[in-house]
C-alpha atoms as a PDB file:
ATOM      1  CA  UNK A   1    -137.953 -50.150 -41.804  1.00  0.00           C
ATOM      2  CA  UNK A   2    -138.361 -52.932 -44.171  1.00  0.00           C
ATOM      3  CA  UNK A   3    -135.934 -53.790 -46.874  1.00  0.00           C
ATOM      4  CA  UNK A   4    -138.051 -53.690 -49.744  1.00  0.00           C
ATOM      5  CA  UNK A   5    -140.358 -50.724 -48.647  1.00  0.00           C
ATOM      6  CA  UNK A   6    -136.862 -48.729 -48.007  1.00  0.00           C
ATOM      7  CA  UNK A   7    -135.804 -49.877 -51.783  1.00  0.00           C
ATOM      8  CA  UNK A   8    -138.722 -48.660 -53.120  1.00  0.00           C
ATOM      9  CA  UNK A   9    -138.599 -45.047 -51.001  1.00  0.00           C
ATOM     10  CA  UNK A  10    -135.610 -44.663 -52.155  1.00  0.00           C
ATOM     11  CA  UNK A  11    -136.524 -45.486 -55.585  1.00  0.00           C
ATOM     12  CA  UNK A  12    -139.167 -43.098 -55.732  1.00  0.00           C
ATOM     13  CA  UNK A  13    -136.534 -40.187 -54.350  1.00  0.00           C
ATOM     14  CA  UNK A  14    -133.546 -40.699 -57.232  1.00  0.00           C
ATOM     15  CA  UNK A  15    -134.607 -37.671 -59.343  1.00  0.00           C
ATOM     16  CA  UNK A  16    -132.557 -34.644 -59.782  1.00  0.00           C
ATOM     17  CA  UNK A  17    -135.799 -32.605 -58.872  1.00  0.00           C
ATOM     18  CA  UNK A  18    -135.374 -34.857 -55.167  1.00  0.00           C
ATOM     19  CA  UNK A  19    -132.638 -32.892 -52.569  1.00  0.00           C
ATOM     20  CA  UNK A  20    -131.709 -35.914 -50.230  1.00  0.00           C
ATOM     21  CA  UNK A  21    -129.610 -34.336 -46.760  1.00  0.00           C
ATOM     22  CA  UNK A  22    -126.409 -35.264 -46.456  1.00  0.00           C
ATOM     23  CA  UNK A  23    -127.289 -37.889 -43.110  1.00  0.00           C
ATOM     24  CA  UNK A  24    -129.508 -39.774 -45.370  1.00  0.00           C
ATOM     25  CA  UNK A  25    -127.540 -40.185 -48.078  1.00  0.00           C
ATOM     26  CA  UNK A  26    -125.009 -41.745 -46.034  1.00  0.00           C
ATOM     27  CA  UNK A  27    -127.906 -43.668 -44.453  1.00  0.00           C
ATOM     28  CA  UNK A  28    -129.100 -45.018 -47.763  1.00  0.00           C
ATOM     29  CA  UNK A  29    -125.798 -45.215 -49.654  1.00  0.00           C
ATOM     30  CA  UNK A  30    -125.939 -48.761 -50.067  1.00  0.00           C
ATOM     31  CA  UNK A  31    -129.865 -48.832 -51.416  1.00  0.00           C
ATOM     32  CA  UNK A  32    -128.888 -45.901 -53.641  1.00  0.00           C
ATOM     33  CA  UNK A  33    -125.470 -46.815 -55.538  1.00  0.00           C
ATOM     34  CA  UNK A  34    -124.906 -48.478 -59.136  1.00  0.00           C
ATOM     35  CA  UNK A  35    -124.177 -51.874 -58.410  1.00  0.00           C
ATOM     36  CA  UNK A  36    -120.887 -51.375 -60.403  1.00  0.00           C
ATOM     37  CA  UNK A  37    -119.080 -48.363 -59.733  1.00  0.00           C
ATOM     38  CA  UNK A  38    -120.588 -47.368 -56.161  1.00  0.00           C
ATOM     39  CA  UNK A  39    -121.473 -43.843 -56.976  1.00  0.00           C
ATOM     40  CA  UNK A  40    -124.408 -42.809 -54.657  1.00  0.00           C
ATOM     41  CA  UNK A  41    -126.894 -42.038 -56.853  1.00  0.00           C
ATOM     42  CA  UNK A  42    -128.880 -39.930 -54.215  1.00  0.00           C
ATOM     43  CA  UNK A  43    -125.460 -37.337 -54.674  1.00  0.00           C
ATOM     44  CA  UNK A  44    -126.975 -33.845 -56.144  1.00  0.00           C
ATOM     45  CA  UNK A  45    -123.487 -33.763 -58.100  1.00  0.00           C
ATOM     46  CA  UNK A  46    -124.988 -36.472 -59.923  1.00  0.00           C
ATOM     47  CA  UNK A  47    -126.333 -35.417 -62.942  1.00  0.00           C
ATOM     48  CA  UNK A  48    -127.027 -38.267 -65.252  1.00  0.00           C
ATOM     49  CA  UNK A  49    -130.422 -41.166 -65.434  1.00  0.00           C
ATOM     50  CA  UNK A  50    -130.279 -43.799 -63.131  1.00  0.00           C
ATOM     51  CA  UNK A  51    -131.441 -47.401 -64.182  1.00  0.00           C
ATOM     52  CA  UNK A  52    -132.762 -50.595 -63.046  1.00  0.00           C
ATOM     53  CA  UNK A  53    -133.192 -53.813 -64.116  1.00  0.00           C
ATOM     54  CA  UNK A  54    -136.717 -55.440 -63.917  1.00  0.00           C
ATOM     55  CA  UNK A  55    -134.917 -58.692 -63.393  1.00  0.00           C
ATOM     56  CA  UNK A  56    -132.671 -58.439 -60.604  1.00  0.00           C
ATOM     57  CA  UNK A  57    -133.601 -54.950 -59.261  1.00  0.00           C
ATOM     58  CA  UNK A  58    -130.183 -53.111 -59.044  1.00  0.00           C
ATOM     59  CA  UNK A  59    -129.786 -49.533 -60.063  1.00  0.00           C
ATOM     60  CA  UNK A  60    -126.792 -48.392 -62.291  1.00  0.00           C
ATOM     61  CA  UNK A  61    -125.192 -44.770 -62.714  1.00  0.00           C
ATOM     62  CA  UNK A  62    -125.484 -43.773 -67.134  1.00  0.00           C
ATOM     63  CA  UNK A  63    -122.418 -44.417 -67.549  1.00  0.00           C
ATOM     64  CA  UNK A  64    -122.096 -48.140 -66.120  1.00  0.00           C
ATOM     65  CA  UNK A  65    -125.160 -48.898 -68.140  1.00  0.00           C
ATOM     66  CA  UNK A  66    -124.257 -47.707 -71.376  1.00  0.00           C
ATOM     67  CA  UNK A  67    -121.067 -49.593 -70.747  1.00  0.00           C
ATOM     68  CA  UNK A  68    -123.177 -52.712 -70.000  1.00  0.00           C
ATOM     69  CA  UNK A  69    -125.102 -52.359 -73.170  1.00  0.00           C
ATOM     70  CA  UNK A  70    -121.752 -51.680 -75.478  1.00  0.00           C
ATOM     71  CA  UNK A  71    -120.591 -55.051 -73.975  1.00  0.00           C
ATOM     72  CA  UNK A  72    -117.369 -53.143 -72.353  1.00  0.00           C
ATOM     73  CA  UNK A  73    -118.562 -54.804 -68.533  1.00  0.00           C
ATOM     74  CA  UNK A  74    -120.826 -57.088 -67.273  1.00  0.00           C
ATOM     75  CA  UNK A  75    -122.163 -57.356 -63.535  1.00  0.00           C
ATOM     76  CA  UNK A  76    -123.294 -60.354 -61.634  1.00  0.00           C
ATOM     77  CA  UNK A  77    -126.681 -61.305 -59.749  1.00  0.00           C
ATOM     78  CA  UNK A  78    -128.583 -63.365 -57.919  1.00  0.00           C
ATOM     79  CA  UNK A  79    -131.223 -65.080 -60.248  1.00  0.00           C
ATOM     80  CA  UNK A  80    -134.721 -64.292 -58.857  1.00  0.00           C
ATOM     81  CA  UNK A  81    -137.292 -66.796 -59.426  1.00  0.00           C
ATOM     82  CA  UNK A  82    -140.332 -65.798 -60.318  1.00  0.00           C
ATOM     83  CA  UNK A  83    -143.876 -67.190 -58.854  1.00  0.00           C
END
């Protein structure tokens, strides 16, 4: 499957109304974690909003991105360059 089309998938699946099977969340662990901590976001123990950012496109567990915001971390990226 291609990259992008399996981001968005799993994008569209990271709501606590979604029930992900065990298999794929290992599968898609790495599409589905915040890009600081590594909690799998598709994990129905997980309870809180997941975000992204527009500009870089990683997704980030509530707690990592209130952090972020508060100015307690920071994270790195990859600048994209828009066309």
């Amino acid at each position: 499957m291609d990259e992008e089309l399996a981001k968005e998938r799993i994008r569209n699946l990271l709501t606590p109304e979604i029930a992900v099977c065990r298999p794929c969340r290992e599968k898609y662990k790495e599409l589905a974690s915040c890009s600081i901590c590594g909690k799998n976001l598709l994990d129905p123990n997980y309870k809180g909003l997941v975000y992204e950012c527009p500009i870089c496109g990683k997704l980030f567990c509530e707690e990592c991105w209130n952090k972020m915001e508060a100015g307690e971390i920071t994270h790195t990226h990859e600048e994209k360059v828009f066309k």
